[in-house]
Protein backbone atom coordinates (compact mmCIF):
# COMPACT_ATOMS: atom_id res chain seq x y z
CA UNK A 1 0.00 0.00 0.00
CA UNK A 2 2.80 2.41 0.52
CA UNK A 3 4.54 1.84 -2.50
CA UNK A 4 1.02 2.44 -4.39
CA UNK A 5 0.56 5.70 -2.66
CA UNK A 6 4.37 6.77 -3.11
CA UNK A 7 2.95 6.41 -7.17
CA UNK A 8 -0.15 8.28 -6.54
CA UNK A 9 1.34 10.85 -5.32
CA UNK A 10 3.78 11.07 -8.44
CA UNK A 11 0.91 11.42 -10.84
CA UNK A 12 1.66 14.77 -12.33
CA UNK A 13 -0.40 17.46 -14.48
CA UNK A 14 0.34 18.37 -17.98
CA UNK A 15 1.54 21.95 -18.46
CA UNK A 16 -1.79 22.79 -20.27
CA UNK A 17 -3.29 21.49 -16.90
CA UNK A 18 -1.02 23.72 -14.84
CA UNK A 19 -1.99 26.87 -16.35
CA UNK A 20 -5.54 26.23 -16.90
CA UNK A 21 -4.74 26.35 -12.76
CA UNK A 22 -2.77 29.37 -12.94
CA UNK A 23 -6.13 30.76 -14.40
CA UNK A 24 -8.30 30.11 -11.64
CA UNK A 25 -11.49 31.79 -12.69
CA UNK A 26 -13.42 32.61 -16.10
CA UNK A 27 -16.63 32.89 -17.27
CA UNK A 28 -19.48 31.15 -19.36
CA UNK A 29 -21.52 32.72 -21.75
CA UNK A 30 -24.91 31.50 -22.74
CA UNK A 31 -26.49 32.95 -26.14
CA UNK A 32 -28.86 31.17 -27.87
CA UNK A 33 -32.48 31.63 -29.68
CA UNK A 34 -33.33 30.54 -25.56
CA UNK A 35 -32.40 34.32 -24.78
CA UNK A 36 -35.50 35.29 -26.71
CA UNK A 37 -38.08 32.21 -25.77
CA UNK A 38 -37.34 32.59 -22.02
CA UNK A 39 -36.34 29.19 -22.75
CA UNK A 40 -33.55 26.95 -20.72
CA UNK A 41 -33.51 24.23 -23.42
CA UNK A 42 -34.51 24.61 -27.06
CA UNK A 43 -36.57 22.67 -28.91
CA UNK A 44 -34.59 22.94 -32.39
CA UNK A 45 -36.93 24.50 -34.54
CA UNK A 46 -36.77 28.41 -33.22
CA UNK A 47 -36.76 30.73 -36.15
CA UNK A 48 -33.88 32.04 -36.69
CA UNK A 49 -35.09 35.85 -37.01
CA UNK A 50 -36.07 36.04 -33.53
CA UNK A 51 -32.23 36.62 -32.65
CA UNK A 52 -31.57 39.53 -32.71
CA UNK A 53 -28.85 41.55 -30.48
CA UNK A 54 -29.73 44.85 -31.68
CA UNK A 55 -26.86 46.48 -29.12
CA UNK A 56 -23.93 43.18 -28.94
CA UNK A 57 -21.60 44.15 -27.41
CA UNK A 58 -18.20 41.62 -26.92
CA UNK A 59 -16.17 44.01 -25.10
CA UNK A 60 -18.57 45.03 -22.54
CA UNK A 61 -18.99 41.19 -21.88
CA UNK A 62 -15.13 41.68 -21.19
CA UNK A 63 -15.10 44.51 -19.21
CA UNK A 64 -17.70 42.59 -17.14
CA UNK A 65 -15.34 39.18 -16.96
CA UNK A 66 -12.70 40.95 -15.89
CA UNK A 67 -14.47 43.29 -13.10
CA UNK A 68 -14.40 40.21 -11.42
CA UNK A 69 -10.91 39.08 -12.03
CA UNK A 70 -11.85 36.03 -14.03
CA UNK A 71 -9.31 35.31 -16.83
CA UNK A 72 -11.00 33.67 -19.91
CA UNK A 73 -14.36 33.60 -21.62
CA UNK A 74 -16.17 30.49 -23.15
CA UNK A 75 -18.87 31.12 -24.96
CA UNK A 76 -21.37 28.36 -26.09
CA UNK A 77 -21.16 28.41 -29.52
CA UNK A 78 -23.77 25.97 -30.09
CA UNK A 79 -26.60 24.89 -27.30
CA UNK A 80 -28.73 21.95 -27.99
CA UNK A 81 -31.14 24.19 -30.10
CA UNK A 82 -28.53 23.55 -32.82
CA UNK A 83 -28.41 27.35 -33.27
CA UNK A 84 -25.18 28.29 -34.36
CA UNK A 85 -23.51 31.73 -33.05
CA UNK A 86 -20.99 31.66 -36.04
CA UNK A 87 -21.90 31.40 -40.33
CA UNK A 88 -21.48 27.66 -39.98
CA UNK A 89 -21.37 26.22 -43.76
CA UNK A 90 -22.84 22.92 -42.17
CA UNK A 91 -26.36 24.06 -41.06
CA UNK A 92 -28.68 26.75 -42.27
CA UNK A 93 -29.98 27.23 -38.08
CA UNK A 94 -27.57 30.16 -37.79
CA UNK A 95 -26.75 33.52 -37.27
CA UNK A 96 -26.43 33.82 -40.89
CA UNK A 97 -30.14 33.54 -41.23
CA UNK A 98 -31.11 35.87 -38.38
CA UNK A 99 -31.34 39.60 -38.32
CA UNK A 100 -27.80 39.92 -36.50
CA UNK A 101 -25.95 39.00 -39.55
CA UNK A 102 -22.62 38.49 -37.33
CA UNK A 103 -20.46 36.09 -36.38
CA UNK A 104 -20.49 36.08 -32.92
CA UNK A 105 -17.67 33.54 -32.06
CA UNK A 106 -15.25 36.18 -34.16
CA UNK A 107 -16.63 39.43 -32.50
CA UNK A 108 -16.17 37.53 -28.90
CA UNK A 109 -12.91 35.73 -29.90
CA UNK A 110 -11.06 39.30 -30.84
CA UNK A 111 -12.78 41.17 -27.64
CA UNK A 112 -11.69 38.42 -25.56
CA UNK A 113 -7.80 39.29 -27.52
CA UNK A 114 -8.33 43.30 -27.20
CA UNK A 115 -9.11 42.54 -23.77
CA UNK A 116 -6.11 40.29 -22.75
CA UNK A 117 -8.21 37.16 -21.55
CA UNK A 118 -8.43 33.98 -23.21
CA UNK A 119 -10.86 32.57 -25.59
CA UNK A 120 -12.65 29.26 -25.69
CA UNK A 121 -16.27 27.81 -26.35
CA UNK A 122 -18.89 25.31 -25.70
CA UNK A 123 -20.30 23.39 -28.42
CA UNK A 124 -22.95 21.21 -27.17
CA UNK A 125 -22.79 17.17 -28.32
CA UNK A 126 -26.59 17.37 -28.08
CA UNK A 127 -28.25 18.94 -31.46
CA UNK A 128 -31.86 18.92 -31.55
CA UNK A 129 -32.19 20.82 -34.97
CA UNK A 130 -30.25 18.35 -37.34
CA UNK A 131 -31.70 15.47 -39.13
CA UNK A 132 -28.37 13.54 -38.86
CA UNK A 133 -28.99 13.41 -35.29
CA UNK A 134 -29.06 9.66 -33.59
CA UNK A 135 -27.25 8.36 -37.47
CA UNK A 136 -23.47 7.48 -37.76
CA UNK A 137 -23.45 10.67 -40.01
CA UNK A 138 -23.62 12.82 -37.25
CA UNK A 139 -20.12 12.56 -35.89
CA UNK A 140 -19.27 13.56 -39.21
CA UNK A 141 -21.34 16.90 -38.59
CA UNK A 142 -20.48 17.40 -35.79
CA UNK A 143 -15.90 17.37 -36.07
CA UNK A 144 -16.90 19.16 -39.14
CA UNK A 145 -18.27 21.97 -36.88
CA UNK A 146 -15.74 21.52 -34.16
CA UNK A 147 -12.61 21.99 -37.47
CA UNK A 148 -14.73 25.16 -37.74
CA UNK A 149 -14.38 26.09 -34.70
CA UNK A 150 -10.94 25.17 -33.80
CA UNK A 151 -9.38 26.74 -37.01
CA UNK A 152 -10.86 30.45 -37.69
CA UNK A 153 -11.09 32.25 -34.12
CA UNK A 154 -7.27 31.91 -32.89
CA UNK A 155 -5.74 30.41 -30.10
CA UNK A 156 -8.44 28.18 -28.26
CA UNK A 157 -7.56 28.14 -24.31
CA UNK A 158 -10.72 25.71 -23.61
CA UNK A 159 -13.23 23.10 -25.77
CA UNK A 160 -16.09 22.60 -22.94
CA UNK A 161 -17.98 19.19 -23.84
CA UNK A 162 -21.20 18.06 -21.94
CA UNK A 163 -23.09 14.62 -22.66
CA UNK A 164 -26.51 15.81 -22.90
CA UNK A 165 -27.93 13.08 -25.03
CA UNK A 166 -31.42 13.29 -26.33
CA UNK A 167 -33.52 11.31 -28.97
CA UNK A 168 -32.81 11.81 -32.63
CA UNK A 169 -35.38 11.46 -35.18
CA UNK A 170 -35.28 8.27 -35.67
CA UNK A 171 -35.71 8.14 -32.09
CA UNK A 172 -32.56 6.59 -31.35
CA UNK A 173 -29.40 9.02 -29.35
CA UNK A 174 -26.41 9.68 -30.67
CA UNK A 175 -23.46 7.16 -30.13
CA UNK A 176 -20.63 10.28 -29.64
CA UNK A 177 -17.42 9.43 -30.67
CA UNK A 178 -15.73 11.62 -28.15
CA UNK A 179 -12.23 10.10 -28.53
CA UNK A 180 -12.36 11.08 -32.26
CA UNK A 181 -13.38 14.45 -31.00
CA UNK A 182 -10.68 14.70 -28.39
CA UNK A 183 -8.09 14.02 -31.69
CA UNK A 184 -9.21 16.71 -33.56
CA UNK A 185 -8.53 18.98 -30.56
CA UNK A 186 -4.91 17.27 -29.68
CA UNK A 187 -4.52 17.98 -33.70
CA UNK A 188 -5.58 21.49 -34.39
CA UNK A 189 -5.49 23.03 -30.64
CA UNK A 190 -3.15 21.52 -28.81
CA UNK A 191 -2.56 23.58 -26.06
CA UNK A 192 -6.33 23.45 -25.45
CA UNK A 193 -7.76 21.87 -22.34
CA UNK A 194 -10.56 19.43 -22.67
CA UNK A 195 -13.49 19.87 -20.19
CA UNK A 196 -15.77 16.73 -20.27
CA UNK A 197 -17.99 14.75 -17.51
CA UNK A 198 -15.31 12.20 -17.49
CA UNK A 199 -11.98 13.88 -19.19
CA UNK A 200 -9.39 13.81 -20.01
CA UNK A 201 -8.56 17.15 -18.80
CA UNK A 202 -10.79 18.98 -16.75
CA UNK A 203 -13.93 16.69 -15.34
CA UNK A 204 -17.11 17.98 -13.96
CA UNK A 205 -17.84 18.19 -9.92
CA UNK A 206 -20.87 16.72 -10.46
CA UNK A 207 -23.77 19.23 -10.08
CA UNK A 208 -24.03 23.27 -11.58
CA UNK A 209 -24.75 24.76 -8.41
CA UNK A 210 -21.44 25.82 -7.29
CA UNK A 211 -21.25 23.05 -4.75
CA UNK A 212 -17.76 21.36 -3.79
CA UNK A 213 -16.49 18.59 -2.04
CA UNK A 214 -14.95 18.62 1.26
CA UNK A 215 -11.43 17.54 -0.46
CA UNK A 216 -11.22 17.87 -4.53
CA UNK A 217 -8.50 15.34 -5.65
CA UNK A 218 -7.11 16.20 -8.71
CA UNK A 219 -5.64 12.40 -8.77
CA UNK A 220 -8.52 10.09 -9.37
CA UNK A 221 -9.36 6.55 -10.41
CA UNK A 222 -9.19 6.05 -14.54
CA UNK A 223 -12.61 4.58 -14.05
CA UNK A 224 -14.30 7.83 -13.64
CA UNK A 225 -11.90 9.22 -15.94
CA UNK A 226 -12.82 6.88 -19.24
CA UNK A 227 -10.44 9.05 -21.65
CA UNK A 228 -7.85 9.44 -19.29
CA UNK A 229 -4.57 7.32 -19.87
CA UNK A 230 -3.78 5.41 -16.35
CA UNK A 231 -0.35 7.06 -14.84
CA UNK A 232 -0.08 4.64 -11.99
CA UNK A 233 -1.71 0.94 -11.94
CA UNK A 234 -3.22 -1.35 -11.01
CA UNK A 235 -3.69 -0.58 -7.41
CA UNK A 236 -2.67 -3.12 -5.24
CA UNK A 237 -6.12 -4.47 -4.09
CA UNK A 238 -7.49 -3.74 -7.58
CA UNK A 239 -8.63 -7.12 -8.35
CA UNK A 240 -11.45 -8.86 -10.98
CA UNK A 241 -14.81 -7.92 -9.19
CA UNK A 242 -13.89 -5.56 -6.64
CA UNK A 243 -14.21 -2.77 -8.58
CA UNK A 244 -17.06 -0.45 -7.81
CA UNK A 245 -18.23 1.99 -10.89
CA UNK A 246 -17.61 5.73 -9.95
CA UNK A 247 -19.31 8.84 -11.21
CA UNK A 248 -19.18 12.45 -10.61
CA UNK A 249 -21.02 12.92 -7.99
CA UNK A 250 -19.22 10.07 -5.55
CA UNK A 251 -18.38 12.56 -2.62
CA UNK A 252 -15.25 10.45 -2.11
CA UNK A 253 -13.58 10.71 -5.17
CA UNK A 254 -9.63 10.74 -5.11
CA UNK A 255 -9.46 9.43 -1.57
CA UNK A 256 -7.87 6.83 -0.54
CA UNK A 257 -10.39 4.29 0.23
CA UNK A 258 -11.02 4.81 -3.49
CA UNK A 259 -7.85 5.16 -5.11
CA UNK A 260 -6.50 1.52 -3.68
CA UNK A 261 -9.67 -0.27 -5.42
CA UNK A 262 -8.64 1.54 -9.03
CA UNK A 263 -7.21 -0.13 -12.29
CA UNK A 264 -5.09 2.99 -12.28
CA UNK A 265 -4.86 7.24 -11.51
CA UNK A 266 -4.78 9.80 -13.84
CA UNK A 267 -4.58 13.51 -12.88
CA UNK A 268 -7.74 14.97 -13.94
CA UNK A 269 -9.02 17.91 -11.59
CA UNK A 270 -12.20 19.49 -11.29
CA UNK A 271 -14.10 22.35 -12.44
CA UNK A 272 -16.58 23.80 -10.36
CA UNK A 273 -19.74 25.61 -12.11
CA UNK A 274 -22.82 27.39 -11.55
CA UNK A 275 -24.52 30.18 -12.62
CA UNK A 276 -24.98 33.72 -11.44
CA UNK A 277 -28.49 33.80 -11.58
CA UNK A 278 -31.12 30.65 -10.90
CA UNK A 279 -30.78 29.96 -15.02
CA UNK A 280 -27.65 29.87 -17.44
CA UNK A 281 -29.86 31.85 -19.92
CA UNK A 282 -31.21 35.50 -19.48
CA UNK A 283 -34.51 35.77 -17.92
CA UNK A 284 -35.89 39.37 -17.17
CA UNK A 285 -37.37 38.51 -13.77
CA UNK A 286 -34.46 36.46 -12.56
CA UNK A 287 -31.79 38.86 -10.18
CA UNK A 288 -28.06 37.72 -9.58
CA UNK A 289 -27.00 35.46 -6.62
CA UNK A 290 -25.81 37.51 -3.57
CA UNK A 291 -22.72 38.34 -3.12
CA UNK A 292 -21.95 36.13 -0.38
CA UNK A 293 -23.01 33.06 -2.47
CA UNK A 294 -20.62 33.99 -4.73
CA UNK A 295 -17.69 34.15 -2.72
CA UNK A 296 -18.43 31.14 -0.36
CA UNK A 297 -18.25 29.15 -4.20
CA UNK A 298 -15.23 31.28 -4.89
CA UNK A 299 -13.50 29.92 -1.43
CA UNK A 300 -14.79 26.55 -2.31
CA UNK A 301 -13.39 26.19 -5.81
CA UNK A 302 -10.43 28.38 -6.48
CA UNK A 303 -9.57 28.09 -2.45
CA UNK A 304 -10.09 24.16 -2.76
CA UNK A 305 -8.06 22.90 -5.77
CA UNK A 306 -10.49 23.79 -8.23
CA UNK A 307 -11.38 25.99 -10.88
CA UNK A 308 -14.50 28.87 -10.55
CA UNK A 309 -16.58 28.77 -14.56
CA UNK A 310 -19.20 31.69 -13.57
CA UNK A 311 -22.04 31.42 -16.01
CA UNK A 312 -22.92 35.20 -17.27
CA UNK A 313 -25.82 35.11 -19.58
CA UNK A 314 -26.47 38.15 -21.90
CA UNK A 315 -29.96 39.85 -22.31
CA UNK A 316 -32.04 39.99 -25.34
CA UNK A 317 -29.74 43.57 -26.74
CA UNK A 318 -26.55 41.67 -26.34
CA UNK A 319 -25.41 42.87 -23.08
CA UNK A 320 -24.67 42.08 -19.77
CA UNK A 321 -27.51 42.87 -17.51
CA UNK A 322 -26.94 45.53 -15.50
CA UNK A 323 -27.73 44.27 -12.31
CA UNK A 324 -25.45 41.45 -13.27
CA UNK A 325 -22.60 43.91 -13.65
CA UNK A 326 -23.26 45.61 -10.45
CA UNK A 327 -23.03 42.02 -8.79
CA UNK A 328 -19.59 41.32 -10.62
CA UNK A 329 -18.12 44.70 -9.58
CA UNK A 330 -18.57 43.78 -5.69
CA UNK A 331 -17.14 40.85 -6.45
CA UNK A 332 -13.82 41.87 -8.00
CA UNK A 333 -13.58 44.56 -5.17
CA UNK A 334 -14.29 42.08 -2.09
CA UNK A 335 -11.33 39.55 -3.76
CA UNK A 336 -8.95 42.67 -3.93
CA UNK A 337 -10.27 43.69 -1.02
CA UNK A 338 -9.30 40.40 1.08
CA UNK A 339 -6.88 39.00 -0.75
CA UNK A 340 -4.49 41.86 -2.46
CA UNK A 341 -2.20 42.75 0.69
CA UNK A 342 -0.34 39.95 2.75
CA UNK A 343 0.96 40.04 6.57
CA UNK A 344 4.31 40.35 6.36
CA UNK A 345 5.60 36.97 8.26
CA UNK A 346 8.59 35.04 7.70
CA UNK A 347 8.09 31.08 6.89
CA UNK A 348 10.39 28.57 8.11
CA UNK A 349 10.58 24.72 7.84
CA UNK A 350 11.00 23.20 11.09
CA UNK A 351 14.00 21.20 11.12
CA UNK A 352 14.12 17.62 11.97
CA UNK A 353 10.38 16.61 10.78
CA UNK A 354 9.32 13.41 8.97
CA UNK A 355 8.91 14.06 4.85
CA UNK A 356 5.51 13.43 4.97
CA UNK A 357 4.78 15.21 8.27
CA UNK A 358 6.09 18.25 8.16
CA UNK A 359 6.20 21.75 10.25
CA UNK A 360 6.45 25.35 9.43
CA UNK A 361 6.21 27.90 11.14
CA UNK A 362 4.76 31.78 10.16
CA UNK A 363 6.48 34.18 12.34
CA UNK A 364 4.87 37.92 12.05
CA UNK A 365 7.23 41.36 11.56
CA UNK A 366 4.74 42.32 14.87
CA UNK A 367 2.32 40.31 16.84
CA UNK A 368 -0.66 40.88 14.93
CA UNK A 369 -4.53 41.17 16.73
CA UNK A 370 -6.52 37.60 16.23
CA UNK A 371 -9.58 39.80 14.24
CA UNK A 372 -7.27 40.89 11.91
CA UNK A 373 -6.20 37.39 10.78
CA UNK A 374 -8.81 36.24 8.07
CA UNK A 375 -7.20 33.68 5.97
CA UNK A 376 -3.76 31.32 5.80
CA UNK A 377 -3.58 30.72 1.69
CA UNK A 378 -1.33 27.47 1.13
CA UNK A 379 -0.07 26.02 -2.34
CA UNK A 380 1.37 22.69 -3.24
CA UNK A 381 3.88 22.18 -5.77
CA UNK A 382 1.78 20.55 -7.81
CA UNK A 383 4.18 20.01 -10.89
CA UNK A 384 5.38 17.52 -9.11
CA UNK A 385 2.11 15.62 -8.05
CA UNK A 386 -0.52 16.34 -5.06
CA UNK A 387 0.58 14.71 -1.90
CA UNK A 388 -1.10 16.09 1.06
CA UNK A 389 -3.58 14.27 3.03
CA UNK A 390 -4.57 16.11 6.40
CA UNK A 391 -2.86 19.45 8.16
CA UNK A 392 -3.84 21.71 10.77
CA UNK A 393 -2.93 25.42 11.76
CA UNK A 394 -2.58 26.51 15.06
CA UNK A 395 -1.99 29.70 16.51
CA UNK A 396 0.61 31.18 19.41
CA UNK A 397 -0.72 33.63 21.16
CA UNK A 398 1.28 36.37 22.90
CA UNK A 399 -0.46 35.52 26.03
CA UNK A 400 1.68 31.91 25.97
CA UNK A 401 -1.54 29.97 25.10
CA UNK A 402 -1.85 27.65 21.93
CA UNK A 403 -5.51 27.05 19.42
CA UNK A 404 -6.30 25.29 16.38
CA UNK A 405 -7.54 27.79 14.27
CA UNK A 406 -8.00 25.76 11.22
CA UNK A 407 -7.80 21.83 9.95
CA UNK A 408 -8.19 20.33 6.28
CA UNK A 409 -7.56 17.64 4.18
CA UNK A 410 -5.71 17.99 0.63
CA UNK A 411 -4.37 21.08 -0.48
CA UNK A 412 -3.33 21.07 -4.17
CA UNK A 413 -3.18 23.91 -5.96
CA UNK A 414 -4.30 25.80 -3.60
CA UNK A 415 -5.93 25.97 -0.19
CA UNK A 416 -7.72 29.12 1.50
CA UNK A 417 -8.24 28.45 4.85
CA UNK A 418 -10.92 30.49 6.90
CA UNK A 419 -9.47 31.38 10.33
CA UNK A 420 -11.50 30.64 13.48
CA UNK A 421 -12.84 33.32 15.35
CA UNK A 422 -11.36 32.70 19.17
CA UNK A 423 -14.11 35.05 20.51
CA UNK A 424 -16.63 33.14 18.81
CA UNK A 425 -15.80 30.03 20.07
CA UNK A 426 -15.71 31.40 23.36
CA UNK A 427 -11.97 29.48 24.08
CA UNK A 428 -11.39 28.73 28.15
CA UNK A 429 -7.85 29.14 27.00
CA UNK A 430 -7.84 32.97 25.44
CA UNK A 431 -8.81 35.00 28.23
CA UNK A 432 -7.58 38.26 26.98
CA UNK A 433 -9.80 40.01 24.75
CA UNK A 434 -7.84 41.70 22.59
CA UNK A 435 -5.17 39.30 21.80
CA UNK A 436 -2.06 39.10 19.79
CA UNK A 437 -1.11 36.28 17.70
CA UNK A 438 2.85 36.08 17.55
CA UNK A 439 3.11 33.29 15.09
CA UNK A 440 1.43 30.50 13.39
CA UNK A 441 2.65 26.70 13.05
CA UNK A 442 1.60 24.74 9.71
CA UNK A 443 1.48 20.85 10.62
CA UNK A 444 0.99 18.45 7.69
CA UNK A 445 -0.27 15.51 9.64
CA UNK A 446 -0.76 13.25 6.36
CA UNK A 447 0.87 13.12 3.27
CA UNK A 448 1.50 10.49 0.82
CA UNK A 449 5.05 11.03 -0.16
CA UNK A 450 7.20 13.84 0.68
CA UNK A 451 5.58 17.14 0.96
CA UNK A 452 6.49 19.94 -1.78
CA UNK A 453 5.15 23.08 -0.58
CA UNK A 454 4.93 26.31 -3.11
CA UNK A 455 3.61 28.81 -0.83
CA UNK A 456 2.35 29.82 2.46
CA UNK A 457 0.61 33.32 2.88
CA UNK A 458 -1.26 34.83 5.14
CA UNK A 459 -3.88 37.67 4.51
């Protein structure tokens, strides 16, 4: 068993994977014929001349993204409608045959480039307008599309796959040949990343309301990852008929009472998505999520080894909704706000600790007061795999008394730990009511090879 979890934790990212990281945040964009039809899913047969974005707008979409420090845009490009946002020579349900008359992929592609965030798009499996839908034929369609796609709009930072699967008209669904999909990409694109429920770069977290697990694994069983090529395998217990199928939504993927029952690991992390209002498409009466929804998903994702995809659905002129805006502003100022100025503190690896079990310790320029302390922000090395398990942060208090002021599980890319209120918790041991934390200690109680920390900061 320790040999197979000295392997797991050597499973490392691809460099497309590491900045896709680096990135952190970006936004969805949901455009269809729905916009108009107050519609969540099309039916196929919208006419095309009811879209029509009399004021688009790409660059206030932008503006809007990057209020709220996300770094990338990816716009669906198709829905299940079949509607087409870009003169696709495959289809007639386009914007070519709609009042708009633009291609909207190219006028979001170069705001996304004037802008200086990245551009990538949806195109949904699911097409509920063609009559090669449910037919071998379609898969043709459909990478003829995707070359489309991939080859006139620049550099593509992100192809976003879902497998909605409905009936065709011959009432059968579509067999999708993903893996011939995933080739075109590799071909054409590839420094793209590849989001899809099961792979092989970016897998879903199993729900679009923003919810996370209590520890996001970015190394996880090839079973749930059916594209991904196994890095370490077969597990050691990983024998004919123990092996339990895994989806999405299994709270305990990545752990290790998982990952020893697994015909192999493959680094595949997860995306975390949701919407900022109740639908992905406009709807008049529908307001934004509050603010504090937003950045509890926000600590959740980006603060738990995930990425943030914040859905941003434009109105019937094209735009952002206003409202929407307002929401994204207070957003971008309560990150800066919490997160742009660091305690100065000097870290330090406590000598003579076990690889895997490691100390450090976060000694402040000045003893600083506990209510100013808000969050300890800790980073893996993650080039070099995701090892930790379990750690705890405890506080030294000028008085001479010691608290826990925060405990987790795995780290990854990057942690943001909520500090404990001591008042709150009414602690026997912190009788002073002002007091003065000195220095912090950073115990990784469980790891599963040596630890590789990349930073340690404390806001």
């Amino acid at each position: 068993m320790i040999s197979f979890l000295r392997e797991a934790a050597h499973v490392k990212p691809s460099q497309k994977q590491l900045d896709w990281f680096e990135m952190e945040s970006y936004a969805f964009i949901h455009f269809s014929p729905n916009t108009y039809t107050d519609l969540e899913w099309g039916n196929g047969n919208e006419p095309e001349s009811i879209f029509n974005p009399t004021k688009l707008d790409c660059d206030q979409w932008v503006r809007a993204i990057k209020s709220a420090g996300m770094k990338g845009m990816v716009l669906t490009a198709k829905h299940h409608d079949g509607f087409c946002l870009w003169p696709s020579k495959y289809t007639e349900h386009s914007v070519k045959n709609s009042p708009c008359q633009k291609d909207i992929v190219k006028e979001a592609s170069e705001a996304c480039r004037r802008g200086g965030i990245k551009f990538g798009f949806y195109l949904s499996p699911w097409d509920r307008n063609s009559s090669y839908y449910g037919t071998p034929e379609y898969n043709d369609y459909f990478c003829n599309q995707l070359t489309e796609l991939l080859t006139n709009y620049g550099e593509i930072f992100y192809v976003w796959f879902d497998n909605a699967c409905g009936e065709g008209p011959d009432g059968k669904k579509q067999i999708y040949d993903f893996q011939r999909y995933f080739d075109l990409i590799h071909k054409l694109q590839p420094k793209a990343v590849i989001f899809n429920d099961f792979g092989p770069d970016i897998r879903w977290c199993g729900n679009e309301a923003g919810v996370a697990r209590h520890s996001e694994w970015a190394v996880v069983p090839t079973e749930l990852c059916h594209f991904a090529e196994p890095v370490t395998g077969p597990g050691p217990l990983a024998e004919e008929g123990n092996l339990s199928y895994m989806y999405n939504t299994d709270q305990e993927i990545g752990t290790m009472s998982n990952i020893l029952y697994s015909k192999g690991l493959a680094f595949v992390p997860a995306e975390i998505n949701m919407s900022i209002r109740p639908g992905w498409f406009w709807h008049e009466n529908e307001e934004p999520h509050s603010l504090e929804r937003l950045f509890k998903t926000y600590l959740t994702s980006v603060g738990a080894n995930a990425c943030f995809h914040l859905n941003l659905p434009p109105n019937r002129e094209g735009l952002i909704d206003e409202r929407d805006i307002r929401r994204l502003e207070e957003f971008g100022e309560l990150l800066r706000k919490e997160f742009s100025t660091p305690k100065a503190a000097k870290v330090e690896k406590v000598p003579g600790c076990p690889a895997t079990q490691p100390k450090y310790t976060i000694t402040f320029d000045q003893p600083i007061k506990a209510t100013e302390l808000k969050y300890v922000v800790l980073a893996e090395d993650i080039a070099e795999g995701q090892r930790v398990e379990a750690f705890r942060i405890t506080a030294d208090f000028a008085s001479g008394a010691q608290y826990a002021l925060a405990q987790g599980t795995c780290i990854g890319h990057k942690k943001i730990c909520q500090m404990q209120d001591p008042f709150a918790l009414q602690n026997p041991l912190i009788n002073d009511r002002t007091p003065e934390i000195r220095q912090l200690t950073l115990h990784i109680t469980a790891a599963r090879d040596e630890v590789l920390m990349k930073d340690i900061v404390v806001y």
